[in-house]
PDB file of N, CA and C in Angstrom:
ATOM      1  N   UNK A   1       5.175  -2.431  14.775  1.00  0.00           N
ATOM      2  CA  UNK A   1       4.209  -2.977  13.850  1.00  0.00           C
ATOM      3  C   UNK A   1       4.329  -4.498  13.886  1.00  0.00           C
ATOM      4  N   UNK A   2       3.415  -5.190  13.987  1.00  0.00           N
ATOM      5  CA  UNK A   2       3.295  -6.964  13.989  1.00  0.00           C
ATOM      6  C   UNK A   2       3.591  -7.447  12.909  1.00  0.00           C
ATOM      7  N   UNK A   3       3.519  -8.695  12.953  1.00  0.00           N
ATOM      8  CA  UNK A   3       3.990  -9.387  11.362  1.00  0.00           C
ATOM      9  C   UNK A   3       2.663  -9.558  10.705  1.00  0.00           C
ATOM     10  N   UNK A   4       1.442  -9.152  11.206  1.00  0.00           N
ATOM     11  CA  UNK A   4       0.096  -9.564  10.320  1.00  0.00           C
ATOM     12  C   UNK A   4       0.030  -8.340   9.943  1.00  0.00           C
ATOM     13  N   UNK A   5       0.287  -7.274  10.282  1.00  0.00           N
ATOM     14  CA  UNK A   5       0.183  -5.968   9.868  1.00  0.00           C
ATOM     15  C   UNK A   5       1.181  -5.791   8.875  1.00  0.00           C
ATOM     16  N   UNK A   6       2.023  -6.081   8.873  1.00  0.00           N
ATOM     17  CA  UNK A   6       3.351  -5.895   7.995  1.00  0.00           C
ATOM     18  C   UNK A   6       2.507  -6.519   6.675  1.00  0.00           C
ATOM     19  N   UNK A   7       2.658  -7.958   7.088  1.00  0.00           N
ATOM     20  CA  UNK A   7       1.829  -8.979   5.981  1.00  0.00           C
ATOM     21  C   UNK A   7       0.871  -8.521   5.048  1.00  0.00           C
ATOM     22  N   UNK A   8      -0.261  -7.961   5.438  1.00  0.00           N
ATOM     23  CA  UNK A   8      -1.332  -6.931   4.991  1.00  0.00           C
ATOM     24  C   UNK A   8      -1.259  -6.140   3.977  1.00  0.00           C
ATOM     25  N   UNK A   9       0.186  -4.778   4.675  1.00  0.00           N
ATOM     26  CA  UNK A   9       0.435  -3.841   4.037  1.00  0.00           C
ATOM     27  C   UNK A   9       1.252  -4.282   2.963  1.00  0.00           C
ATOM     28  N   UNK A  10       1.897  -5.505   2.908  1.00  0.00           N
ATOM     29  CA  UNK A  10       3.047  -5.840   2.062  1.00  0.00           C
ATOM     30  C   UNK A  10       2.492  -6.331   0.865  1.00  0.00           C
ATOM     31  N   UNK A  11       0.888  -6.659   0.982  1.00  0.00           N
ATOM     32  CA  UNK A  11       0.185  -7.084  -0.382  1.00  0.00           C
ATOM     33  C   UNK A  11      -0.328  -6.560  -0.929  1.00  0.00           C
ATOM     34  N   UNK A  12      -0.274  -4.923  -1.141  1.00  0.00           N
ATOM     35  CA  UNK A  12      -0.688  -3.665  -1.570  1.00  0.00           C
ATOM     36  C   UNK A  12       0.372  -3.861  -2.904  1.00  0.00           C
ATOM     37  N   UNK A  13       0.165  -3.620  -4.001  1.00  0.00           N
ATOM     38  CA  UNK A  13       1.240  -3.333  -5.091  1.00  0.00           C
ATOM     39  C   UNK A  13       1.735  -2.205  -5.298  1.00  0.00           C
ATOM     40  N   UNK A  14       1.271  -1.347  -4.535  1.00  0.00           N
ATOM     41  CA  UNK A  14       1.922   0.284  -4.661  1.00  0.00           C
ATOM     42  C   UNK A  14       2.986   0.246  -3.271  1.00  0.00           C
ATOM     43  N   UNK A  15       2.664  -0.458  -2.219  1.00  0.00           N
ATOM     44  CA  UNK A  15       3.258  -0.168  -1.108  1.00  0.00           C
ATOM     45  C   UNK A  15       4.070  -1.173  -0.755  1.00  0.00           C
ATOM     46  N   UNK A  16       5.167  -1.036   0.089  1.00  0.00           N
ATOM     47  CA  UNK A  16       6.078  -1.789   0.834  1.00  0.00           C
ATOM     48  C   UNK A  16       6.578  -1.247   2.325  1.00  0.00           C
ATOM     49  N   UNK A  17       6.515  -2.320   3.234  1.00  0.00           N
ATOM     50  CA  UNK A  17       6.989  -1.746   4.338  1.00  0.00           C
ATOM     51  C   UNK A  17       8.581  -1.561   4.618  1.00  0.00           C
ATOM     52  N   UNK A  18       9.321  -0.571   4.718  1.00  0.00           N
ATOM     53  CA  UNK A  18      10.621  -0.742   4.925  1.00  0.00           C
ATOM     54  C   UNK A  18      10.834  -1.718   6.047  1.00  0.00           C
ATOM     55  N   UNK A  19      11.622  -1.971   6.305  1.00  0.00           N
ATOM     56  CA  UNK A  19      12.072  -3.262   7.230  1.00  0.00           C
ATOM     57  C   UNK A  19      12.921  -2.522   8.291  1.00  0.00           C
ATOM     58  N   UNK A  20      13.958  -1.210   8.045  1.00  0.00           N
ATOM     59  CA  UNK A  20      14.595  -0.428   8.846  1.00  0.00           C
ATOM     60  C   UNK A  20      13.721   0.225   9.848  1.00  0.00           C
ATOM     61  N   UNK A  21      12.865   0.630   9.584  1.00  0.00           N
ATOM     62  CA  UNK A  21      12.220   2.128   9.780  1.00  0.00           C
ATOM     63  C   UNK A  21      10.429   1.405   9.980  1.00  0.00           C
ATOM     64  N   UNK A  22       9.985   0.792   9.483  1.00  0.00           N
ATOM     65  CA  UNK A  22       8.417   0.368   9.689  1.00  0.00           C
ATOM     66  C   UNK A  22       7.743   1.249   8.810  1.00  0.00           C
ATOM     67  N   UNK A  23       8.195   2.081   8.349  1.00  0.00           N
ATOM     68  CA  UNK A  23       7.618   3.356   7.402  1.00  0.00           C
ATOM     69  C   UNK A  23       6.558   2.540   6.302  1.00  0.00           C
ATOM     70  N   UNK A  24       5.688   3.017   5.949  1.00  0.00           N
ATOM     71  CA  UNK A  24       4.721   2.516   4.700  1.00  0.00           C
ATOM     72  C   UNK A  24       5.467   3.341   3.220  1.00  0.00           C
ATOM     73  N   UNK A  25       5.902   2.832   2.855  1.00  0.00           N
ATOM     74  CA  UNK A  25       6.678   3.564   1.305  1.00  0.00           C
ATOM     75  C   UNK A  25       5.892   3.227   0.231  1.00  0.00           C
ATOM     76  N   UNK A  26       5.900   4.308  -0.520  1.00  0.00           N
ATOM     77  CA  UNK A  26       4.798   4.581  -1.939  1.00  0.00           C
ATOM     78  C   UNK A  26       5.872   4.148  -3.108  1.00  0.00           C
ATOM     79  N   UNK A  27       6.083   3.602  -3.777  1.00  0.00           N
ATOM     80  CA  UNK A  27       6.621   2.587  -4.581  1.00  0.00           C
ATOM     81  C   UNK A  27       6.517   3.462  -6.120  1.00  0.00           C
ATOM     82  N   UNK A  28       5.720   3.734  -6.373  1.00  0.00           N
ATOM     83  CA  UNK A  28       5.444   4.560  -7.691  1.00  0.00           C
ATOM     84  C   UNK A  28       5.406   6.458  -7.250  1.00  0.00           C
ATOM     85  N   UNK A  29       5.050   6.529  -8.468  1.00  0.00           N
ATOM     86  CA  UNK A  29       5.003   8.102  -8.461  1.00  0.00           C
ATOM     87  C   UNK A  29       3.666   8.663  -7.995  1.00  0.00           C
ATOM     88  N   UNK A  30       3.691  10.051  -7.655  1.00  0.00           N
ATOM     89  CA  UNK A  30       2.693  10.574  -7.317  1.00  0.00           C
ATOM     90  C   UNK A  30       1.243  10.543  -8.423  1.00  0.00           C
ATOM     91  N   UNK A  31       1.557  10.379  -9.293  1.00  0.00           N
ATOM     92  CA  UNK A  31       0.796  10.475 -10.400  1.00  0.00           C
ATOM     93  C   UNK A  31       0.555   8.615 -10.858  1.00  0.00           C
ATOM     94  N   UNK A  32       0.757   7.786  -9.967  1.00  0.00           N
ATOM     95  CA  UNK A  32       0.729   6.097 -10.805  1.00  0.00           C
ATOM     96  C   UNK A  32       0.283   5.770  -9.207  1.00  0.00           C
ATOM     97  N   UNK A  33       0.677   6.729  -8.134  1.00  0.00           N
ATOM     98  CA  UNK A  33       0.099   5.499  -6.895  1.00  0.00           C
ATOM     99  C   UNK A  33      -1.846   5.128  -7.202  1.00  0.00           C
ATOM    100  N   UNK A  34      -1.484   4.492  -6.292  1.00  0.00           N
ATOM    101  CA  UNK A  34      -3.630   3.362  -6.548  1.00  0.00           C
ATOM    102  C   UNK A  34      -3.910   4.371  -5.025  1.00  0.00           C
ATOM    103  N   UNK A  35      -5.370   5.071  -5.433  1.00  0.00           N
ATOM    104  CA  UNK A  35      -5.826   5.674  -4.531  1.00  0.00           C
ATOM    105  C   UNK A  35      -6.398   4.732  -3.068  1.00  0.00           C
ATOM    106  N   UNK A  36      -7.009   3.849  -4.221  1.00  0.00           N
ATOM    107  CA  UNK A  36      -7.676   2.527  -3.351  1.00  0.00           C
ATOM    108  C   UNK A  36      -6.806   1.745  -2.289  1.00  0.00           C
ATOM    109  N   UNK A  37      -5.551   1.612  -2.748  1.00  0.00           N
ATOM    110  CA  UNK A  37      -4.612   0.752  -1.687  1.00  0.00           C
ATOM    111  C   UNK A  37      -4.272   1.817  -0.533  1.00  0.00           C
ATOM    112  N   UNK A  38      -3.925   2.979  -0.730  1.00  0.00           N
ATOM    113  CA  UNK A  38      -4.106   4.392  -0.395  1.00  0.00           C
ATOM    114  C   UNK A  38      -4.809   4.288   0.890  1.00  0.00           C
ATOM    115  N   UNK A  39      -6.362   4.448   0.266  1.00  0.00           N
ATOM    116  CA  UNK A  39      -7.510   4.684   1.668  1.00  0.00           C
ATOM    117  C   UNK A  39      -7.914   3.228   2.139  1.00  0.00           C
ATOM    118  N   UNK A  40      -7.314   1.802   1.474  1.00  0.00           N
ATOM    119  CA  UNK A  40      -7.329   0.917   2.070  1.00  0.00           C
ATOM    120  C   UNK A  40      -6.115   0.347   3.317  1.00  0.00           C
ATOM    121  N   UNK A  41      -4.607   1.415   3.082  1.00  0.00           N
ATOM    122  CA  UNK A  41      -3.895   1.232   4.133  1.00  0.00           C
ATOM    123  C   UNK A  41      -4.347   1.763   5.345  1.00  0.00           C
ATOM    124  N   UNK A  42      -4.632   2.931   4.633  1.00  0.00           N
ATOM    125  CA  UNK A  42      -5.153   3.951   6.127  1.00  0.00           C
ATOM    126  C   UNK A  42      -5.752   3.449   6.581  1.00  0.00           C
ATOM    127  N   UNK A  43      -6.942   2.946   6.580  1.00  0.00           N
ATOM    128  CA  UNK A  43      -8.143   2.431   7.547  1.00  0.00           C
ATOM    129  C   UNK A  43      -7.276   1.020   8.162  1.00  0.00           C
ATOM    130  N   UNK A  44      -6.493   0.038   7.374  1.00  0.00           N
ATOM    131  CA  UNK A  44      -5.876  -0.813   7.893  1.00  0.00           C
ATOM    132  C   UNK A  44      -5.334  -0.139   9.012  1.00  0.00           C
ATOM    133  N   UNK A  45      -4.631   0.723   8.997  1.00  0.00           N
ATOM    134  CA  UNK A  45      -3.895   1.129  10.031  1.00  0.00           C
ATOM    135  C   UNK A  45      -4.534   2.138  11.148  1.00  0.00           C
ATOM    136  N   UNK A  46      -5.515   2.504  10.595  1.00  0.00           N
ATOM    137  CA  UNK A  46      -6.721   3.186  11.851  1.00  0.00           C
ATOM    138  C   UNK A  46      -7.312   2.072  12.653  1.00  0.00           C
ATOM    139  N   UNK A  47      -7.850   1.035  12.168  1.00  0.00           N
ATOM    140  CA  UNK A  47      -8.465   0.028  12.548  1.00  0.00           C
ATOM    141  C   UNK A  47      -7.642  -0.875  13.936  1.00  0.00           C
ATOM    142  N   UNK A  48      -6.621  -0.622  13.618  1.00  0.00           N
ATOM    143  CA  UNK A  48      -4.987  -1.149  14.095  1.00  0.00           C
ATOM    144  C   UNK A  48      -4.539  -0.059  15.080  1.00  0.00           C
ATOM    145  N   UNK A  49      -4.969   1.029  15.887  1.00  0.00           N
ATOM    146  CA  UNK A  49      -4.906   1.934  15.952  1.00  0.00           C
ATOM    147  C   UNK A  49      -3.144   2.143  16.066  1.00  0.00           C
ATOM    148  N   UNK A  50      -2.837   2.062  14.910  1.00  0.00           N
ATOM    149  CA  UNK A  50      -1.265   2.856  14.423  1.00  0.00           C
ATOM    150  C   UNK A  50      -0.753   3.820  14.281  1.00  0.00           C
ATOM    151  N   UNK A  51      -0.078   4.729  15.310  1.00  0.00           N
ATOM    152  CA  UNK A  51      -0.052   5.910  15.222  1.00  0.00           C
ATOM    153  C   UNK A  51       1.119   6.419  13.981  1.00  0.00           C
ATOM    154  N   UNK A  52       0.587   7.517  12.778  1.00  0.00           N
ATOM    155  CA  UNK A  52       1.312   7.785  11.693  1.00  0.00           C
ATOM    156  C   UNK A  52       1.008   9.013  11.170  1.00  0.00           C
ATOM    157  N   UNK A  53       1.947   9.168  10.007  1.00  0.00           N
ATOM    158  CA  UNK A  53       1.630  10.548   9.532  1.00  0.00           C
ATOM    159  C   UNK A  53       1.898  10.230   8.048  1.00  0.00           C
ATOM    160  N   UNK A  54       1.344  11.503   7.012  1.00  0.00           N
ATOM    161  CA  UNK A  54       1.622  10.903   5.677  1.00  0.00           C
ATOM    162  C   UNK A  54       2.338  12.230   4.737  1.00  0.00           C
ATOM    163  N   UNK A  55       3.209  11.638   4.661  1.00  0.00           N
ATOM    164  CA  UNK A  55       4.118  13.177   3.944  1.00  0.00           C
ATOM    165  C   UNK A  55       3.911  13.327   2.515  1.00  0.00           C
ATOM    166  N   UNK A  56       4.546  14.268   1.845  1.00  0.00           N
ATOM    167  CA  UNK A  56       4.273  14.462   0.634  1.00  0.00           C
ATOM    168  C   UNK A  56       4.260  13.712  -0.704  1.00  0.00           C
ATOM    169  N   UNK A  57       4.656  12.496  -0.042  1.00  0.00           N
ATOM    170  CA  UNK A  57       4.970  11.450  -1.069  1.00  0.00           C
ATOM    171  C   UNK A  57       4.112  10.397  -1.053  1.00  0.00           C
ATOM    172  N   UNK A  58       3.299  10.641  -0.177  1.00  0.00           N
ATOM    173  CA  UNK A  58       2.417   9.928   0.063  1.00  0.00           C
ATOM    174  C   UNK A  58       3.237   8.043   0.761  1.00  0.00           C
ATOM    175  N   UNK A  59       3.871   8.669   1.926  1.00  0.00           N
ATOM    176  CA  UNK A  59       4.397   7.561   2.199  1.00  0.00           C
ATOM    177  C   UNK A  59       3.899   7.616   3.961  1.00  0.00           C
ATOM    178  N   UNK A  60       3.400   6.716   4.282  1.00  0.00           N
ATOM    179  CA  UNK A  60       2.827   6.337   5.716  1.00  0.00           C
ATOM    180  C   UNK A  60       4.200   6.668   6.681  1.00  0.00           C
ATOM    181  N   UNK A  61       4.056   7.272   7.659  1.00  0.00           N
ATOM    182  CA  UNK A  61       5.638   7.456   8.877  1.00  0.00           C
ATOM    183  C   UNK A  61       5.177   7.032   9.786  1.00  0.00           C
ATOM    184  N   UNK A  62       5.666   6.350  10.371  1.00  0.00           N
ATOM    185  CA  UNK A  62       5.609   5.387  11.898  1.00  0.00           C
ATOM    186  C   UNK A  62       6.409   6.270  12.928  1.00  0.00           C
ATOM    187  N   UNK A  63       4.797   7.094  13.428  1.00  0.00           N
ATOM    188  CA  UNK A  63       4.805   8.335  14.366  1.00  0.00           C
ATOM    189  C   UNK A  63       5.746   7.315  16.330  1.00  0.00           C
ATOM    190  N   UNK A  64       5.491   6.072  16.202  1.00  0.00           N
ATOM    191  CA  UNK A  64       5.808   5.677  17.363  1.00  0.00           C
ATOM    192  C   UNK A  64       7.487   5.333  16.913  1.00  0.00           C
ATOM    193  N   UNK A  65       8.088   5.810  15.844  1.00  0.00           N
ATOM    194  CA  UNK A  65       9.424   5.107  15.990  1.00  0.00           C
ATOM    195  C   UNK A  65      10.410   6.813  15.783  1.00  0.00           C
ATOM    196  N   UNK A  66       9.560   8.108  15.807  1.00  0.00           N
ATOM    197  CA  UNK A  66      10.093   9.034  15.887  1.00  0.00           C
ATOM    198  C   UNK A  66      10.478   9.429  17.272  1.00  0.00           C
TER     199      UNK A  66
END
């Protein structure tokens, strides 16, 4: 993941990028995350074509570091 992409995702208030792992992490609970930052990462990261997956926590996985 680049540093403008990182940058991006890092100004979401629900989300943070781990720094270990590149993972997109959901910061709040399932019930407090923002839908909007949500379907605004995704497309960030479709647009970006970033290959990922989104688990039950609603946390983005960085399919290229598995």
């Amino acid at each position: 993941m680049n540093d403008l992409l990182k940058y991006k995702i890092n100004s979401f208030s629900t989300y943070t990028v781990d720094k270990n792992s590149t993972n997109i992490i959901n910061t709040k609970s399932l019930k407090e995350v923002n839908v909007e930052d949500f379907l605004e990462i995704s497309h960030v990261l479709d647009s970006s074509y970033f290959s990922y997956t989104i688990d039950q926590h609603l946390n983005f996985i960085d399919l290229d570091k598995i």
